[in-house]
C-alpha atoms as a PDB file:
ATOM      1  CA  UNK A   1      20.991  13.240  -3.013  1.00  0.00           C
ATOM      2  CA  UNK A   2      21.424  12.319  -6.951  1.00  0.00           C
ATOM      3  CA  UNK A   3      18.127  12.835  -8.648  1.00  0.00           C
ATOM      4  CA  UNK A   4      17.238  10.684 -11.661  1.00  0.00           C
ATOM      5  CA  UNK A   5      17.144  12.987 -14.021  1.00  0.00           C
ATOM      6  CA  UNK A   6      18.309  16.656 -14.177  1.00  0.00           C
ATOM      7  CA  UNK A   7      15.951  18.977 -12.570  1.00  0.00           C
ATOM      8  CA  UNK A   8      13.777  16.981 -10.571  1.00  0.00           C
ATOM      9  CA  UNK A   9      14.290  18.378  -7.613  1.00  0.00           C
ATOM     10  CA  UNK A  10      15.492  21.489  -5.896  1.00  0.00           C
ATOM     11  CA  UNK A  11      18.829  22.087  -3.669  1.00  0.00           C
ATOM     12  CA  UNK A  12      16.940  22.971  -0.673  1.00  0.00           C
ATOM     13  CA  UNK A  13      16.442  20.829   2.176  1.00  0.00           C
ATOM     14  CA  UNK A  14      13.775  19.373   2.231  1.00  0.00           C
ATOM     15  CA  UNK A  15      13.869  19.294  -1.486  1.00  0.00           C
ATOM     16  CA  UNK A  16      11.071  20.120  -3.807  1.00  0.00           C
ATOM     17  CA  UNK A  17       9.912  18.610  -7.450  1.00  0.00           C
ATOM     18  CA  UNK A  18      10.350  21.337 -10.025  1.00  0.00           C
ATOM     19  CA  UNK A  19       7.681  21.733 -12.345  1.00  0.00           C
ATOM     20  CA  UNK A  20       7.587  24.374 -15.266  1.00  0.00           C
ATOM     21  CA  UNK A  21       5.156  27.524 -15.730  1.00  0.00           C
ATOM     22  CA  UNK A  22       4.558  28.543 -19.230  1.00  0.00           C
ATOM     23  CA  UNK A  23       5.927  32.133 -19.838  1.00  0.00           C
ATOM     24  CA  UNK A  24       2.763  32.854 -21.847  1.00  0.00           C
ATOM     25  CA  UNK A  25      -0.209  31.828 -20.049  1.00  0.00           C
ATOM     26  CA  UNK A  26       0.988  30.973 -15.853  1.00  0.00           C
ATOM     27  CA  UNK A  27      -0.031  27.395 -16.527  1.00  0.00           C
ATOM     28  CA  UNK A  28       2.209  24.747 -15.038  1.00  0.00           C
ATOM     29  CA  UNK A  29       2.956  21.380 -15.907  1.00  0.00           C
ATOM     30  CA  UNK A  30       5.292  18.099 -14.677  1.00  0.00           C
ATOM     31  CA  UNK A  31       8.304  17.872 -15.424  1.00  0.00           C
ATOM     32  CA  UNK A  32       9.765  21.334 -16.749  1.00  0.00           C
ATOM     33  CA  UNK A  33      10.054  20.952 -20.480  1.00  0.00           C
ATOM     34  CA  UNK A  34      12.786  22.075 -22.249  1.00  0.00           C
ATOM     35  CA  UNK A  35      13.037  25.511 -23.901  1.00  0.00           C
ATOM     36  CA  UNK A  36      12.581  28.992 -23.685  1.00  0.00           C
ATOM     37  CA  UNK A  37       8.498  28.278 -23.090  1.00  0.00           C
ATOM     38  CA  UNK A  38       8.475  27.520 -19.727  1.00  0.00           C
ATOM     39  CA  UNK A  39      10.498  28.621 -16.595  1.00  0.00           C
ATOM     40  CA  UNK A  40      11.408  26.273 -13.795  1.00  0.00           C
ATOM     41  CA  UNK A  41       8.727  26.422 -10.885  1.00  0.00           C
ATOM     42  CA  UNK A  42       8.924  24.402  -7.226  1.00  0.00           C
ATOM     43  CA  UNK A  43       6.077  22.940  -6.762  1.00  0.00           C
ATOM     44  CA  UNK A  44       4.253  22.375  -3.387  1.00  0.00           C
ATOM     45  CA  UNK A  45       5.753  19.964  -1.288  1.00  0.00           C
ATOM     46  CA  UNK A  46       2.259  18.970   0.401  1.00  0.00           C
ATOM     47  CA  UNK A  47      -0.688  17.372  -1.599  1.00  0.00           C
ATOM     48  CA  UNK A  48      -3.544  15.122  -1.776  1.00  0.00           C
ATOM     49  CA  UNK A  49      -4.172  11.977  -3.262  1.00  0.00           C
ATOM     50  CA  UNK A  50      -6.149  12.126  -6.332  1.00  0.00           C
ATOM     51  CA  UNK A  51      -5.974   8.467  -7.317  1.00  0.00           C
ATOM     52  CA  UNK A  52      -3.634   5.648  -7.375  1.00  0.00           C
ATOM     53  CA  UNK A  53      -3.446   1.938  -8.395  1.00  0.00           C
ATOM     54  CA  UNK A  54      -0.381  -0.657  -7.425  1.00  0.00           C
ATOM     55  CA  UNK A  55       2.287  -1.969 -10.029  1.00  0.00           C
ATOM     56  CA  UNK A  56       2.258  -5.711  -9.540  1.00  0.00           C
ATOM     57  CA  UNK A  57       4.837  -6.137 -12.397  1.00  0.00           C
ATOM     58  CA  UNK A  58       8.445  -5.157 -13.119  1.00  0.00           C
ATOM     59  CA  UNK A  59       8.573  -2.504 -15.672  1.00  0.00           C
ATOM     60  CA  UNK A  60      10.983  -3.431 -18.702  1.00  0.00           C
ATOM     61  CA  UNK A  61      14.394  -2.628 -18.755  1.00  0.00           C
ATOM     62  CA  UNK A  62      15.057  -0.047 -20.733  1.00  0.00           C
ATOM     63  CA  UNK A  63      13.861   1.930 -19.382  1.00  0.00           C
ATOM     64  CA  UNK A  64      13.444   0.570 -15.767  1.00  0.00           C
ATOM     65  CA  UNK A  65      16.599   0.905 -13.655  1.00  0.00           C
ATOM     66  CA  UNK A  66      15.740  -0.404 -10.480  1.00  0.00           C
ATOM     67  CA  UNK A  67      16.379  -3.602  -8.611  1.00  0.00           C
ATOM     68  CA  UNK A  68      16.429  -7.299 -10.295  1.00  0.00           C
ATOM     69  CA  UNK A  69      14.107  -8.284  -7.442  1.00  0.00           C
ATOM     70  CA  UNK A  70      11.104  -6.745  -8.097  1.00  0.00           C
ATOM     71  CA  UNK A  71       8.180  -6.164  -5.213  1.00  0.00           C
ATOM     72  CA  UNK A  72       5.034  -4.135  -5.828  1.00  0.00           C
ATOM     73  CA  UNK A  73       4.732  -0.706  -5.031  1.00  0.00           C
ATOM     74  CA  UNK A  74       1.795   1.977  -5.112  1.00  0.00           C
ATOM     75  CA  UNK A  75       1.705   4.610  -7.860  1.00  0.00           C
ATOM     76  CA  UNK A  76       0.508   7.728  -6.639  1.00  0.00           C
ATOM     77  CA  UNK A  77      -1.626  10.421  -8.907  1.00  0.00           C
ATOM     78  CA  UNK A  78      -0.789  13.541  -6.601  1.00  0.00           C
ATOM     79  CA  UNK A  79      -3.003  16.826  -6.537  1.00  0.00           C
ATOM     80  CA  UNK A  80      -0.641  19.450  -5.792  1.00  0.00           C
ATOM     81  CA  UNK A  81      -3.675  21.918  -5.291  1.00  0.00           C
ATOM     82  CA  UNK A  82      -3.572  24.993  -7.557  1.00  0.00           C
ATOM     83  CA  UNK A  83      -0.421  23.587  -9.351  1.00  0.00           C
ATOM     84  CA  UNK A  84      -0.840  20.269 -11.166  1.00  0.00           C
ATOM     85  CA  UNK A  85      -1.125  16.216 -10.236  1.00  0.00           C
ATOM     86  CA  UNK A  86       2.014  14.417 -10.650  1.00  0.00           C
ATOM     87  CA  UNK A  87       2.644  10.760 -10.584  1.00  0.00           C
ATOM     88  CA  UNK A  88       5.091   9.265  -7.989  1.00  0.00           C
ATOM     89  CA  UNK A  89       5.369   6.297  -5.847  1.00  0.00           C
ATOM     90  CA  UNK A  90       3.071   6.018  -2.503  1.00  0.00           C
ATOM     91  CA  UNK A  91       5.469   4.854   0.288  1.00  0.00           C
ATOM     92  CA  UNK A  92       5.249   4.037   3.995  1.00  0.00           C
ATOM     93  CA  UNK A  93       1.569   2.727   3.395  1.00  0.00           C
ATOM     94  CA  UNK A  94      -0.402  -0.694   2.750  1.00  0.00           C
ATOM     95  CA  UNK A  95      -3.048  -0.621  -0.198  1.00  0.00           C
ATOM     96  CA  UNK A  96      -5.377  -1.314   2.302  1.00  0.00           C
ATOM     97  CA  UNK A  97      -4.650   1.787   4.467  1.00  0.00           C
ATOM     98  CA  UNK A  98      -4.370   4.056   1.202  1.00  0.00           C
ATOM     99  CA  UNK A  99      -7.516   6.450   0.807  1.00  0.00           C
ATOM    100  CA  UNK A 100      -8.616   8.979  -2.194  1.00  0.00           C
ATOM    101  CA  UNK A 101      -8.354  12.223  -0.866  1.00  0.00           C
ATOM    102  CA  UNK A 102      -5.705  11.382   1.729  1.00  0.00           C
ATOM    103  CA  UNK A 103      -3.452  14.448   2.702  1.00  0.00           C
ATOM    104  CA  UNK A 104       0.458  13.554   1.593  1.00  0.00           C
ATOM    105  CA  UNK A 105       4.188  14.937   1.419  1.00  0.00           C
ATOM    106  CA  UNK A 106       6.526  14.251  -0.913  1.00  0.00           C
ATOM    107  CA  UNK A 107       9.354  12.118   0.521  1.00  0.00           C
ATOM    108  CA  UNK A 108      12.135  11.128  -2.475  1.00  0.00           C
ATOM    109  CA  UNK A 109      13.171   7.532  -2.233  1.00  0.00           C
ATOM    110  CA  UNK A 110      16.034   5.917  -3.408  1.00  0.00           C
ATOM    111  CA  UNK A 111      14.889   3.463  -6.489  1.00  0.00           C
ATOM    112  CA  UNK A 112      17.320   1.151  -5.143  1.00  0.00           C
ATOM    113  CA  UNK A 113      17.846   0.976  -1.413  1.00  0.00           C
ATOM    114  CA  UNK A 114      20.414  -1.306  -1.818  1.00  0.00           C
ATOM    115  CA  UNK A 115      23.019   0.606  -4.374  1.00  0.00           C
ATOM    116  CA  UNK A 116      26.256   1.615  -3.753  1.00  0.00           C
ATOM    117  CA  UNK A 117      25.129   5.087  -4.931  1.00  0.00           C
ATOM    118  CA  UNK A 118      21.088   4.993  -5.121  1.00  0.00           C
ATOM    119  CA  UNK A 119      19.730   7.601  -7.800  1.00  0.00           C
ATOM    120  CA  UNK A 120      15.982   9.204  -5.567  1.00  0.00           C
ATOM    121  CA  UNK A 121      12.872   9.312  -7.530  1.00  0.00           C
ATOM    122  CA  UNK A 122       9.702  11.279  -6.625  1.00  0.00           C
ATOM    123  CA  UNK A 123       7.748   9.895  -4.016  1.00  0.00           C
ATOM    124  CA  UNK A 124       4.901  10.704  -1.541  1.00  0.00           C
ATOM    125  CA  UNK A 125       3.989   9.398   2.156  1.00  0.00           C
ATOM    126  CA  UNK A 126       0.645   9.845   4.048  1.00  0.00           C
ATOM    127  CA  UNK A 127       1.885  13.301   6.297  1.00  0.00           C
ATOM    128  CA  UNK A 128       0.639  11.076   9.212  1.00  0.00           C
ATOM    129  CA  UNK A 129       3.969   8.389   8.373  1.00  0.00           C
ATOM    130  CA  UNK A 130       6.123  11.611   7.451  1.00  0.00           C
ATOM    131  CA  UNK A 131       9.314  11.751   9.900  1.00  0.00           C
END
């Protein structure tokens, strides 16, 4: 699986996202900044949905990547308790089935299904659609 960007996600299977903890204070943020500050942290792999609203529009490119033919997707503010809420695509899931509060896993996704050689982004799926 080609992440992308660098450091996304770990090498284990089923991969995690890597977040960052600050060396000085424990506190960890999404994505792992650069520097000496912060260490590289995996981040739960199981979370809860904190909020979430659907992209209707194709993002410009730069710096969108993805497919000419756009379709809407769900964007996904994920609470991974005790850690931090990251933003990733909702998959597997109508908007009208979507709930606040919903228990999810994070399930990376190809950006475009249909590439010789897909890069995955972050993504999450209600653990109840998780194969």
């Amino acid at each position: 699986m080609r992440a992308i960007a660098e450091v996304l996600f770990t090498e284990e299977a089923p991969p995690r996202l890597i977040g960052g903890r600050e060396r000085a204070s424990g506190r960890i943020v999404f994505p792992c900044p650069p520097g000496d500050a912060f260490e590289p942290f995996p981040l739960a792999r199981d979370g809860v949905l904190w909020s979430w609203t659907v992209q209707r529009f194709r993002p410009k490119t730069p710096p969108y990547a993805g497919p000419d033919a756009f379709e809407p997707w769900i964007v996904a503010y994920v609470e991974l308790p005790g850690q931090v809420i990251v933003e990733a695509r909702l998959v597997d899931l109508a908007p009208e089935d979507v709930r606040i509060g919903m228990s999810v896993r994070l399930v990376p996704v190809p950006l475009d299904p249909q590439a010789a050689d897909p890069v995955f982004i972050p993504a999450f799926a209600s653990k109840g659609h998780v194969t």
